[in-house]
ModelCIF file with pLDDT and N, C-alpha, C, O atoms, coordinates in Angstrom:
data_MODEL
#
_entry.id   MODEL 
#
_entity.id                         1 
_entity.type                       polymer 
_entity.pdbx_number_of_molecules   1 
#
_entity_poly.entity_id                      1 
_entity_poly.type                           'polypeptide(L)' 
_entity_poly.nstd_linkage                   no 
_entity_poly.nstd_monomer                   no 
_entity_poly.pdbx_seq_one_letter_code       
;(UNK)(UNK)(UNK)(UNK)(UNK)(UNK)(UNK)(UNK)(UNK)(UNK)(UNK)(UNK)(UNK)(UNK)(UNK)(UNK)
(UNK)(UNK)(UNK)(UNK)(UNK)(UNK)(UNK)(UNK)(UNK)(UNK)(UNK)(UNK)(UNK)(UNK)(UNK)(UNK)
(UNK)(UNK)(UNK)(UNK)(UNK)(UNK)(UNK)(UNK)(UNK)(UNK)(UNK)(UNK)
;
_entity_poly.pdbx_seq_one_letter_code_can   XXXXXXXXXXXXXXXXXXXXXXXXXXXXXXXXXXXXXXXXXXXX 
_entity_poly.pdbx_strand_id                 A 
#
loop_
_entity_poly_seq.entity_id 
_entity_poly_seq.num 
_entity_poly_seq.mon_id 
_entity_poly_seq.hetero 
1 1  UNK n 
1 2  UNK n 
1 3  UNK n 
1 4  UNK n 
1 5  UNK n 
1 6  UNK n 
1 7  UNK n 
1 8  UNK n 
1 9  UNK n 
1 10 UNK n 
1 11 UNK n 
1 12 UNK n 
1 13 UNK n 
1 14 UNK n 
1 15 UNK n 
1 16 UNK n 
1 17 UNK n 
1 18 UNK n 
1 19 UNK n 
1 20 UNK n 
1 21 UNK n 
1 22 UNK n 
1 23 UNK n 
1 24 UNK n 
1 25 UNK n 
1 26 UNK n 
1 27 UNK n 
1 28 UNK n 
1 29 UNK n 
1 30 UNK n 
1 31 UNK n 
1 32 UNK n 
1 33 UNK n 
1 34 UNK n 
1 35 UNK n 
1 36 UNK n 
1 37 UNK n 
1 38 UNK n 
1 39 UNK n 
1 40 UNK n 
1 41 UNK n 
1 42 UNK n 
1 43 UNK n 
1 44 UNK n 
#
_struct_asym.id          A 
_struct_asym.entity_id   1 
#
loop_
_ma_qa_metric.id 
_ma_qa_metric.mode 
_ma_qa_metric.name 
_ma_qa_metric.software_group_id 
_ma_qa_metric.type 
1 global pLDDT . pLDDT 
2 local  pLDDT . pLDDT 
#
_ma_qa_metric_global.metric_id      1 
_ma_qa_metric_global.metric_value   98.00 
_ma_qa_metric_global.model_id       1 
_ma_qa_metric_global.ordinal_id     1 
#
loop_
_ma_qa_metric_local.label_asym_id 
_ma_qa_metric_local.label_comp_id 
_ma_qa_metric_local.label_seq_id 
_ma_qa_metric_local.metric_id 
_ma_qa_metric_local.metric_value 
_ma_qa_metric_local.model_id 
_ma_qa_metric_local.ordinal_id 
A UNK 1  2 98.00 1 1  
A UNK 2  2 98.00 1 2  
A UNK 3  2 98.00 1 3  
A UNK 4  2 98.00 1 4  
A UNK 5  2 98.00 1 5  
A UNK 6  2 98.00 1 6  
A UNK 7  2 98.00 1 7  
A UNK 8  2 98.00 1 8  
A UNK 9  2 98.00 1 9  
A UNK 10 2 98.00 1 10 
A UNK 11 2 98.00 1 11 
A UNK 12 2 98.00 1 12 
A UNK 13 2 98.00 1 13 
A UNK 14 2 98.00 1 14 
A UNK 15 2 98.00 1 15 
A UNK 16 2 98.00 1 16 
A UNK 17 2 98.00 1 17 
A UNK 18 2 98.00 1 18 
A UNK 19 2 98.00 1 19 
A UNK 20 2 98.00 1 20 
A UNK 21 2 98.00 1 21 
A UNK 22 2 98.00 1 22 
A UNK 23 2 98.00 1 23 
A UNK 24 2 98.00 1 24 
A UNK 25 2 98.00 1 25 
A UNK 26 2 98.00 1 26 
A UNK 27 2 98.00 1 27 
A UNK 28 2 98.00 1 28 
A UNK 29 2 98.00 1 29 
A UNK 30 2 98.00 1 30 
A UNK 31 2 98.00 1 31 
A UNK 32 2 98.00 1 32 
A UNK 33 2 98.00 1 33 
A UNK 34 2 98.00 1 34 
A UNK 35 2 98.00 1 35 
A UNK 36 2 98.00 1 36 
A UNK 37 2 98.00 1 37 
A UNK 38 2 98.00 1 38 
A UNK 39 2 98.00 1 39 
A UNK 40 2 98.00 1 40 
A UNK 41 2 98.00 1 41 
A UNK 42 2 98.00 1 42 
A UNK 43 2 98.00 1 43 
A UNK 44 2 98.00 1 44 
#
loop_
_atom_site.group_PDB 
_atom_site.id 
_atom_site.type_symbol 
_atom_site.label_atom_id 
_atom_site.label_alt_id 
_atom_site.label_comp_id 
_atom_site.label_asym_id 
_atom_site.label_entity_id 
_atom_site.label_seq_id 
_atom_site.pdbx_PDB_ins_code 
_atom_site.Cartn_x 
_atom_site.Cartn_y 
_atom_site.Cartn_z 
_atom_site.occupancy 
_atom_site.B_iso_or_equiv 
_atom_site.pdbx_formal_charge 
_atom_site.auth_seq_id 
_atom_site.auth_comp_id 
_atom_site.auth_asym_id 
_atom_site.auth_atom_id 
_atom_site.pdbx_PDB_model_num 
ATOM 1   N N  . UNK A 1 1  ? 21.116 -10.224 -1.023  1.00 98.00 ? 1  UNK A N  1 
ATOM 2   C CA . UNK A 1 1  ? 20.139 -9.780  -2.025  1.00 98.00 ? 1  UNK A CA 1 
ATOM 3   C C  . UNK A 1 1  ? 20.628 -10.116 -3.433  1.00 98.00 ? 1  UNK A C  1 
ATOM 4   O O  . UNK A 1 1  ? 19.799 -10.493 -4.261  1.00 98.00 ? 1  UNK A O  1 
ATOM 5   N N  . UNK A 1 2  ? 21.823 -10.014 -3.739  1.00 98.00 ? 2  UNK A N  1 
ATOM 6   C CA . UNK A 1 2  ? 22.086 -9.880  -4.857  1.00 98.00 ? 2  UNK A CA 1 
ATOM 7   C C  . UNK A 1 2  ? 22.280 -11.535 -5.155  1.00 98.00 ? 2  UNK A C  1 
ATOM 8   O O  . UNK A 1 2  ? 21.597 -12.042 -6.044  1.00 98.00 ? 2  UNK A O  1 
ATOM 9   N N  . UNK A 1 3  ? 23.162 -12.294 -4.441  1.00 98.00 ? 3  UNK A N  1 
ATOM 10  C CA . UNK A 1 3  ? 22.807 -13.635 -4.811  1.00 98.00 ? 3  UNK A CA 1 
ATOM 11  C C  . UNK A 1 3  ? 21.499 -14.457 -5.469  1.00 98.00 ? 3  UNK A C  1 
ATOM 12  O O  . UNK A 1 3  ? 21.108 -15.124 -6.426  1.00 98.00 ? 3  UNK A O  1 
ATOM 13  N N  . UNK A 1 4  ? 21.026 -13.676 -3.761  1.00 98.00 ? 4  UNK A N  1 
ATOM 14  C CA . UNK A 1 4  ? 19.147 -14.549 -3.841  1.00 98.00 ? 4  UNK A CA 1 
ATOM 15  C C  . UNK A 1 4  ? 18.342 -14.201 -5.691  1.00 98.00 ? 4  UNK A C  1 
ATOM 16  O O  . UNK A 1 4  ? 17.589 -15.033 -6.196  1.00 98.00 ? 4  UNK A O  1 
ATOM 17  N N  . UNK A 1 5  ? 18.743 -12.768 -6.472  1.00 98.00 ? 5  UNK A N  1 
ATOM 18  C CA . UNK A 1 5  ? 18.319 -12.162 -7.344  1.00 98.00 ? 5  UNK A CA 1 
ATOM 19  C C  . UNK A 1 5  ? 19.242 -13.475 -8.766  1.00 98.00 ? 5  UNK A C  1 
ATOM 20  O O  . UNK A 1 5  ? 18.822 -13.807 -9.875  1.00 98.00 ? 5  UNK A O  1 
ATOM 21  N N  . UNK A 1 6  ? 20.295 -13.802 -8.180  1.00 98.00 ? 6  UNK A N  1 
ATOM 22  C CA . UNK A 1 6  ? 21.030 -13.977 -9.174  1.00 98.00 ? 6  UNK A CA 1 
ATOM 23  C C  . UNK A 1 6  ? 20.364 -15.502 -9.680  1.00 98.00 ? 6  UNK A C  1 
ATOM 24  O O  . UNK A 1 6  ? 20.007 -15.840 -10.808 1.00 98.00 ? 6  UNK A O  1 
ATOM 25  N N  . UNK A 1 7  ? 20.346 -16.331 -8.289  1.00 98.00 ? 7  UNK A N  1 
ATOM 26  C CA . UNK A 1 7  ? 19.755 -17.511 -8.580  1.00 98.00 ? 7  UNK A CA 1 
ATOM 27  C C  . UNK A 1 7  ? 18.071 -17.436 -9.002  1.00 98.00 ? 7  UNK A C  1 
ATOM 28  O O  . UNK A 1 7  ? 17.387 -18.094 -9.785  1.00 98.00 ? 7  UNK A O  1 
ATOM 29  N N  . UNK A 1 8  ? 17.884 -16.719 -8.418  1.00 98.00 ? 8  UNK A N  1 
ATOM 30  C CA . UNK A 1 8  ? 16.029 -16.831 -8.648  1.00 98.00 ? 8  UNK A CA 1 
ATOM 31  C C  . UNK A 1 8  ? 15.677 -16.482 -10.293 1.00 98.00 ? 8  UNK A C  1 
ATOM 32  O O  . UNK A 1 8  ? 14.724 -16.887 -10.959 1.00 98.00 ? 8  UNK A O  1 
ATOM 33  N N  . UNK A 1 9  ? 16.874 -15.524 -10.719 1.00 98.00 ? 9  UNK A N  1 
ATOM 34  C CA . UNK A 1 9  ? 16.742 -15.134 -12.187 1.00 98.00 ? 9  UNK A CA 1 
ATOM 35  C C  . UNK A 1 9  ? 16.669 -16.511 -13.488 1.00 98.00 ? 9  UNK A C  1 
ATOM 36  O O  . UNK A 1 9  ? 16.511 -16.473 -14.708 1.00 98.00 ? 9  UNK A O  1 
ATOM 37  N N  . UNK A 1 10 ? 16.838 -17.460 -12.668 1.00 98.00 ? 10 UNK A N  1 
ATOM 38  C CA . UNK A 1 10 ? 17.184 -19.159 -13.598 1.00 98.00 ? 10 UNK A CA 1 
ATOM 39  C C  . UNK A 1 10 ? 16.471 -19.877 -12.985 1.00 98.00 ? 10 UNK A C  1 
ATOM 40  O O  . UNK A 1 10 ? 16.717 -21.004 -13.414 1.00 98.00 ? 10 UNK A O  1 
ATOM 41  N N  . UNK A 1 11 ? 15.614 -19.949 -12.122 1.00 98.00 ? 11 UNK A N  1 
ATOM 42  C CA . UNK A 1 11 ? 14.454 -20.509 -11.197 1.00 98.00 ? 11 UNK A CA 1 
ATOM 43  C C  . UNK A 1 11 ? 13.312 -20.322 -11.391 1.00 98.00 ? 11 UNK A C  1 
ATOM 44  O O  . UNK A 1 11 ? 12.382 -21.126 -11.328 1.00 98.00 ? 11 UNK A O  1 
ATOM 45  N N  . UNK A 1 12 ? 13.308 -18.761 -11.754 1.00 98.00 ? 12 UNK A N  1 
ATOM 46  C CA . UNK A 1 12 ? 11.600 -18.460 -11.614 1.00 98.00 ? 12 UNK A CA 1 
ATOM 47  C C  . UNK A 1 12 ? 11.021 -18.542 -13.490 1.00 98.00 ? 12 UNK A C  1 
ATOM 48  O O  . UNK A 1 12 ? 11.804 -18.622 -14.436 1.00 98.00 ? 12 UNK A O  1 
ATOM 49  N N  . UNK A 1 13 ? 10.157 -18.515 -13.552 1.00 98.00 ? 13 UNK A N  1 
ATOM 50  C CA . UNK A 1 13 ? 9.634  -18.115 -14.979 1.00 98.00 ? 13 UNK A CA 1 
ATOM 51  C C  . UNK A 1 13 ? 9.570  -16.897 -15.676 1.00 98.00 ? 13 UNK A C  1 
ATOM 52  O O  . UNK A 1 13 ? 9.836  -16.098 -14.778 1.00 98.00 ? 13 UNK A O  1 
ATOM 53  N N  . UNK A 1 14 ? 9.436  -16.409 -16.429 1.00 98.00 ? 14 UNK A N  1 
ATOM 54  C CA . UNK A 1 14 ? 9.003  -14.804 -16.544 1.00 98.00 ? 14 UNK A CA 1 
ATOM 55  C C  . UNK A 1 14 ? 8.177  -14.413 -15.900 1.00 98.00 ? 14 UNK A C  1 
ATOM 56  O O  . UNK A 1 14 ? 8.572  -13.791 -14.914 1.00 98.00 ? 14 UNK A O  1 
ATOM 57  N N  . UNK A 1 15 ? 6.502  -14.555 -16.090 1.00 98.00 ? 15 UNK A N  1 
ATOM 58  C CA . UNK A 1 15 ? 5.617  -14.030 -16.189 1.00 98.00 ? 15 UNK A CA 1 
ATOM 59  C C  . UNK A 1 15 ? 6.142  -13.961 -13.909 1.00 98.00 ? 15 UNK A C  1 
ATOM 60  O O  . UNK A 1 15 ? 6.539  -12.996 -13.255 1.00 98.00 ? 15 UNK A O  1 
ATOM 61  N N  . UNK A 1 16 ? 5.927  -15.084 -13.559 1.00 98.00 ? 16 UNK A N  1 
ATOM 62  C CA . UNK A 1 16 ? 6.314  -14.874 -11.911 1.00 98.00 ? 16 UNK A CA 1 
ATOM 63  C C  . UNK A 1 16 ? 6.623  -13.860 -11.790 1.00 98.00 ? 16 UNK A C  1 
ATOM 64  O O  . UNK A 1 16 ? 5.917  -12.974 -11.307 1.00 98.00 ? 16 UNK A O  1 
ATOM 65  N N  . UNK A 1 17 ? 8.515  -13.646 -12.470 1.00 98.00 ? 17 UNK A N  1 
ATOM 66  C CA . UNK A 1 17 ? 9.406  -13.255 -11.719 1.00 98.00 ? 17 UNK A CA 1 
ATOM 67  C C  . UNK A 1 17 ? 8.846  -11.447 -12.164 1.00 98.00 ? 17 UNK A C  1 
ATOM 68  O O  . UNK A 1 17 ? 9.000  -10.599 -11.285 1.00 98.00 ? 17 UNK A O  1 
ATOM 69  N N  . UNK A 1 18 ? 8.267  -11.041 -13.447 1.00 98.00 ? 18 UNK A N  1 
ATOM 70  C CA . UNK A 1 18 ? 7.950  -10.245 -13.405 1.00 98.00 ? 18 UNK A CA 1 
ATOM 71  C C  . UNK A 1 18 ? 7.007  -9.684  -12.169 1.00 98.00 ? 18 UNK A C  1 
ATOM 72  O O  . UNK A 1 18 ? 7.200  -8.866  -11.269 1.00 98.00 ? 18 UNK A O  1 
ATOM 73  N N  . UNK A 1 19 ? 5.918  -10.501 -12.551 1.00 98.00 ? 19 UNK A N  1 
ATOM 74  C CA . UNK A 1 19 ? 4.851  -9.727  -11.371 1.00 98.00 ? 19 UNK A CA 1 
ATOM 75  C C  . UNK A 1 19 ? 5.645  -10.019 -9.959  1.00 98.00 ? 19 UNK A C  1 
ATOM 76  O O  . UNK A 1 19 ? 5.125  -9.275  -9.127  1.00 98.00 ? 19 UNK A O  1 
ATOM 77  N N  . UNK A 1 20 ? 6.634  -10.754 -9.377  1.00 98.00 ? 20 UNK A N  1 
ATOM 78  C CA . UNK A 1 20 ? 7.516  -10.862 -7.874  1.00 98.00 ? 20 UNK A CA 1 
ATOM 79  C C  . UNK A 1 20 ? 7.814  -9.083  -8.215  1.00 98.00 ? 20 UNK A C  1 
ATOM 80  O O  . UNK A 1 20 ? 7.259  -8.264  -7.484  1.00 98.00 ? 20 UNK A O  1 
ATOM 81  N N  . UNK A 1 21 ? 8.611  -8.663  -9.225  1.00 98.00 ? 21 UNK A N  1 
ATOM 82  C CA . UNK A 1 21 ? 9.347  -7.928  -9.314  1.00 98.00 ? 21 UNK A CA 1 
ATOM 83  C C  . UNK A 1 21 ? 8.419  -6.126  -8.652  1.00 98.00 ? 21 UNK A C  1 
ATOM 84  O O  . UNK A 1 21 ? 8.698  -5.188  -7.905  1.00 98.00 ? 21 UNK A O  1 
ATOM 85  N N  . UNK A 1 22 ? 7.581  -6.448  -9.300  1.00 98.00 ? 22 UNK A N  1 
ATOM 86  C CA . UNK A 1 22 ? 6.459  -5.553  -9.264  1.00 98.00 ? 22 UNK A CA 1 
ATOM 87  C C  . UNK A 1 22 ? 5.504  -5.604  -8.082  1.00 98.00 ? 22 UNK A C  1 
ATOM 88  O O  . UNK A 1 22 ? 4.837  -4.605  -7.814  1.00 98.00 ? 22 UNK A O  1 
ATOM 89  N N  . UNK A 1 23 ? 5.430  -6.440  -7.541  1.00 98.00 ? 23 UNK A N  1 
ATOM 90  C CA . UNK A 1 23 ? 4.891  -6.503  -5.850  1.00 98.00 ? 23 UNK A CA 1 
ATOM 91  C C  . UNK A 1 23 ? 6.240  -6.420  -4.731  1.00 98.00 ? 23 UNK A C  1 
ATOM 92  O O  . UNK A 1 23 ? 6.136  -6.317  -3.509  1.00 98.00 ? 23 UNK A O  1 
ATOM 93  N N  . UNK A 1 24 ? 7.589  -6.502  -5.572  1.00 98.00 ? 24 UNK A N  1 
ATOM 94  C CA . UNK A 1 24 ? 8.457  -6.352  -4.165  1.00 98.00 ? 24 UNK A CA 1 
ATOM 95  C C  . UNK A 1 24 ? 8.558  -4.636  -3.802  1.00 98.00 ? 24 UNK A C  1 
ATOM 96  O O  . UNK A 1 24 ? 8.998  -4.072  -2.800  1.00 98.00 ? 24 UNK A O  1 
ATOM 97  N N  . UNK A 1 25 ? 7.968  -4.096  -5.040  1.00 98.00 ? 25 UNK A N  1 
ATOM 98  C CA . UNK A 1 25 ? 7.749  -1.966  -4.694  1.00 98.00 ? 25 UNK A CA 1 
ATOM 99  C C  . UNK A 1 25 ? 7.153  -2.009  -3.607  1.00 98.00 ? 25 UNK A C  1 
ATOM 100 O O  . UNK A 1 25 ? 7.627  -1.383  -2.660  1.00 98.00 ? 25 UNK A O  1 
ATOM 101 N N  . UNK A 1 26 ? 5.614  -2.971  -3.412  1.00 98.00 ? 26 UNK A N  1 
ATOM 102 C CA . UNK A 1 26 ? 4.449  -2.894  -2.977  1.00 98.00 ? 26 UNK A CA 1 
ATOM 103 C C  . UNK A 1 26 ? 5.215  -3.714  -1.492  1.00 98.00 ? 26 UNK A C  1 
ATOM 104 O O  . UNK A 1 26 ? 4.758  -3.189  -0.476  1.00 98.00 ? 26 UNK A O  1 
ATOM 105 N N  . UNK A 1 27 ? 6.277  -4.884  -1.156  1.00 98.00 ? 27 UNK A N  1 
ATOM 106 C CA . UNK A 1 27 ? 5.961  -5.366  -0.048  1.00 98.00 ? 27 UNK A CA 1 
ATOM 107 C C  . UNK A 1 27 ? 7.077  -4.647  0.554   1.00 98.00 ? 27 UNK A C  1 
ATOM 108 O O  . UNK A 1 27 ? 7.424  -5.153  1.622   1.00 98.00 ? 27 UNK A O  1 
ATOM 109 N N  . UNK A 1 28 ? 8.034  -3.180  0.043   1.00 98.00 ? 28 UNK A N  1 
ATOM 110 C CA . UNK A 1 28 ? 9.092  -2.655  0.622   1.00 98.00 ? 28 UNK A CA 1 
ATOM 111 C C  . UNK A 1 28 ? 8.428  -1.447  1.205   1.00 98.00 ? 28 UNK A C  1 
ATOM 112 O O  . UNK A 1 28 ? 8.774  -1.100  2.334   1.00 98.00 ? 28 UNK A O  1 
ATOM 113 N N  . UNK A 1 29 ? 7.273  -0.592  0.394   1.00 98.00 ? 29 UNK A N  1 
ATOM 114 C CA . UNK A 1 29 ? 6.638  -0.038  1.070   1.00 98.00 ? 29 UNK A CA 1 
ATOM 115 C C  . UNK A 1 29 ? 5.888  -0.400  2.423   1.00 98.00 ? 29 UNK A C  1 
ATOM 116 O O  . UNK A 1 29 ? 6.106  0.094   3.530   1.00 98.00 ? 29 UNK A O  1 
ATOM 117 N N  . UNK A 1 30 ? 5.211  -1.107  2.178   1.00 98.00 ? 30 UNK A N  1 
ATOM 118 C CA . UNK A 1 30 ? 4.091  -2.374  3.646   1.00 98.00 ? 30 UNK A CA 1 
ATOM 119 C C  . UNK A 1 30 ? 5.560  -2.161  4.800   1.00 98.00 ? 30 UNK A C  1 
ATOM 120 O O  . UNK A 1 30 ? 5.630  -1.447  5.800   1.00 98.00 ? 30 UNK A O  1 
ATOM 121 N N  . UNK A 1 31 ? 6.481  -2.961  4.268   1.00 98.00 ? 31 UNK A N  1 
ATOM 122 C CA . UNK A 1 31 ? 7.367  -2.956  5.364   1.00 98.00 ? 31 UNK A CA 1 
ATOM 123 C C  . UNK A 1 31 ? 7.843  -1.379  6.457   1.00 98.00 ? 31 UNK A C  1 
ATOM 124 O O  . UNK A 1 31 ? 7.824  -1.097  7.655   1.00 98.00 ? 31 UNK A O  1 
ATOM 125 N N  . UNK A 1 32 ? 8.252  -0.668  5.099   1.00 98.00 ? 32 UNK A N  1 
ATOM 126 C CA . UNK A 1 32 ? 8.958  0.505   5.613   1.00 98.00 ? 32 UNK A CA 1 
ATOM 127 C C  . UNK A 1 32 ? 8.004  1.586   6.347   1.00 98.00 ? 32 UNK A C  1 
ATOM 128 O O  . UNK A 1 32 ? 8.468  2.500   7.029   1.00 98.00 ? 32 UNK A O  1 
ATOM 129 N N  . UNK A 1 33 ? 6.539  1.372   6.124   1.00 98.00 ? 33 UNK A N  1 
ATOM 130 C CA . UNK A 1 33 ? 5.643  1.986   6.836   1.00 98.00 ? 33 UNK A CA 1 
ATOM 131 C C  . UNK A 1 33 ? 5.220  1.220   7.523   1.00 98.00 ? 33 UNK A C  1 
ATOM 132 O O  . UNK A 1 33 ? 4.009  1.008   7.459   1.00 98.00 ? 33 UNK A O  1 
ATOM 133 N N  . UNK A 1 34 ? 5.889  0.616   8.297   1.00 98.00 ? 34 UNK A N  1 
ATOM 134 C CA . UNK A 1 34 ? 5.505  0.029   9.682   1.00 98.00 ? 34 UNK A CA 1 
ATOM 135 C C  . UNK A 1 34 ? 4.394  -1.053  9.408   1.00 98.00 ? 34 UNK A C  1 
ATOM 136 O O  . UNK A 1 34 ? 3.961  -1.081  10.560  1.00 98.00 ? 34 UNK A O  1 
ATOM 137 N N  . UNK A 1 35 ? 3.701  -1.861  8.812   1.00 98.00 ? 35 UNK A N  1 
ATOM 138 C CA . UNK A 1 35 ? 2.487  -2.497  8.422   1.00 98.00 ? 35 UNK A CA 1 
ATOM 139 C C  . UNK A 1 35 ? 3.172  -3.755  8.700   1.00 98.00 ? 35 UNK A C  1 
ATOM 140 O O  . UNK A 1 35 ? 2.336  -4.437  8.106   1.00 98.00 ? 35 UNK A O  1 
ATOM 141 N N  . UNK A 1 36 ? 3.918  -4.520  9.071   1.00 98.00 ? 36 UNK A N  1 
ATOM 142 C CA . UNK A 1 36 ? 4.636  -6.358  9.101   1.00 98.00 ? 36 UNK A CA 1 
ATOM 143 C C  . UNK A 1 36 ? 3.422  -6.708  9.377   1.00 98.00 ? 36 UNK A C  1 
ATOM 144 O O  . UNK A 1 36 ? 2.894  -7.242  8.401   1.00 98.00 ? 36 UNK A O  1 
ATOM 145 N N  . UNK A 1 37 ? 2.229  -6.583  10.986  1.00 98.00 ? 37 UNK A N  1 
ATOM 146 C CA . UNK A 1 37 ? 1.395  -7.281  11.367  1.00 98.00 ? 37 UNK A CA 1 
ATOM 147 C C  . UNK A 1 37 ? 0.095  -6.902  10.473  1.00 98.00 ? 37 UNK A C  1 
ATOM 148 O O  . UNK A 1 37 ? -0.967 -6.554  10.990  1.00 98.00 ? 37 UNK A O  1 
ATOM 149 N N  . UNK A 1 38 ? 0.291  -7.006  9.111   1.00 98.00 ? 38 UNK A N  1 
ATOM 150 C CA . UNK A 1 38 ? -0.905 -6.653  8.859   1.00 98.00 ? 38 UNK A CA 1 
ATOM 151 C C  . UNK A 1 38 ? -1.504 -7.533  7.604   1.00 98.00 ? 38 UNK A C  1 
ATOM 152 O O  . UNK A 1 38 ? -0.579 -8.044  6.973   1.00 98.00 ? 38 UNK A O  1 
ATOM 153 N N  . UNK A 1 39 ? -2.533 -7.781  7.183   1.00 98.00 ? 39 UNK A N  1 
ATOM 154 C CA . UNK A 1 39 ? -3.323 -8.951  6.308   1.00 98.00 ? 39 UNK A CA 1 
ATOM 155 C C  . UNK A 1 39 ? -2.737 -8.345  4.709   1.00 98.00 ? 39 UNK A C  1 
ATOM 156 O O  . UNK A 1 39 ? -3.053 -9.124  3.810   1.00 98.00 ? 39 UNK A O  1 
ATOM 157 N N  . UNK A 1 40 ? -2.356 -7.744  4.472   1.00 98.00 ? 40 UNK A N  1 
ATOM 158 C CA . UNK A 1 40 ? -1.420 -7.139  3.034   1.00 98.00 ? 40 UNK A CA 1 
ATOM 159 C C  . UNK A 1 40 ? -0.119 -7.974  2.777   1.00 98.00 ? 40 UNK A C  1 
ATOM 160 O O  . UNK A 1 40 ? 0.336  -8.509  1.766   1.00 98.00 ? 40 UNK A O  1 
ATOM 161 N N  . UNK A 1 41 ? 0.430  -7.854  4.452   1.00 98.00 ? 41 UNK A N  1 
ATOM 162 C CA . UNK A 1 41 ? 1.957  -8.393  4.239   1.00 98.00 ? 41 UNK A CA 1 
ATOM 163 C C  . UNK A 1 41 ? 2.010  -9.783  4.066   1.00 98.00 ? 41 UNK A C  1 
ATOM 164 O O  . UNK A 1 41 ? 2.572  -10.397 3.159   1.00 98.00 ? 41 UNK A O  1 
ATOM 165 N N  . UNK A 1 42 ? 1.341  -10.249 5.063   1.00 98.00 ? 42 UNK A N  1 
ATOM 166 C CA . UNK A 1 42 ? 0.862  -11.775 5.312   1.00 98.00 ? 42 UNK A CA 1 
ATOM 167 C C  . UNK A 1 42 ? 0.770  -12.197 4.051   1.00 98.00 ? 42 UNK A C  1 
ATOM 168 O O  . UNK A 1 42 ? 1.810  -12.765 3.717   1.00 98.00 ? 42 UNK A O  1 
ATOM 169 N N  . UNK A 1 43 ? -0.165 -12.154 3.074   1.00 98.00 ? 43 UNK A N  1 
ATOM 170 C CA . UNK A 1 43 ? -0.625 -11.988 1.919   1.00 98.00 ? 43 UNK A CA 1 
ATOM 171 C C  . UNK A 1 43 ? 0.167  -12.013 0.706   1.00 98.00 ? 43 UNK A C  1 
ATOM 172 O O  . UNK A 1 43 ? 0.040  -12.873 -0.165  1.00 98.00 ? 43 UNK A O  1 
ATOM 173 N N  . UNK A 1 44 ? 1.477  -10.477 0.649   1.00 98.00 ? 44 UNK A N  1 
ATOM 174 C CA . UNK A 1 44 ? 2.563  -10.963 -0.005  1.00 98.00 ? 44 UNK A CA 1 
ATOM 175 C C  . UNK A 1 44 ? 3.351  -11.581 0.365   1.00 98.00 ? 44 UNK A C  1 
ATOM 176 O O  . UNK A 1 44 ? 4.266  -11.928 -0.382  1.00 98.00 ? 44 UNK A O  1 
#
């Protein structure tokens, strides 16, 4: 995690890495409530 964060921080753009930052709340929830097979996750 912390790698993948370190490189992506010099990869991505702002405006991306912001809104990534702000949908990874949204795709840790999906995950942790059981949802993987579902058109949300797919999606993010």
């Amino acid at each position: 995690y912390k790698a993948h964060e370190y490189l992506q921080s010099a990869t991505l753009d702002k405006y991306t890495l912001h809104e990534k930052q702000k949908l990874s709340i949204t795709f840790a929830e999906v995950v942790y409530n059981g949802m993987w097979f579902s058109p949300l996750r797919e999606a993010l």
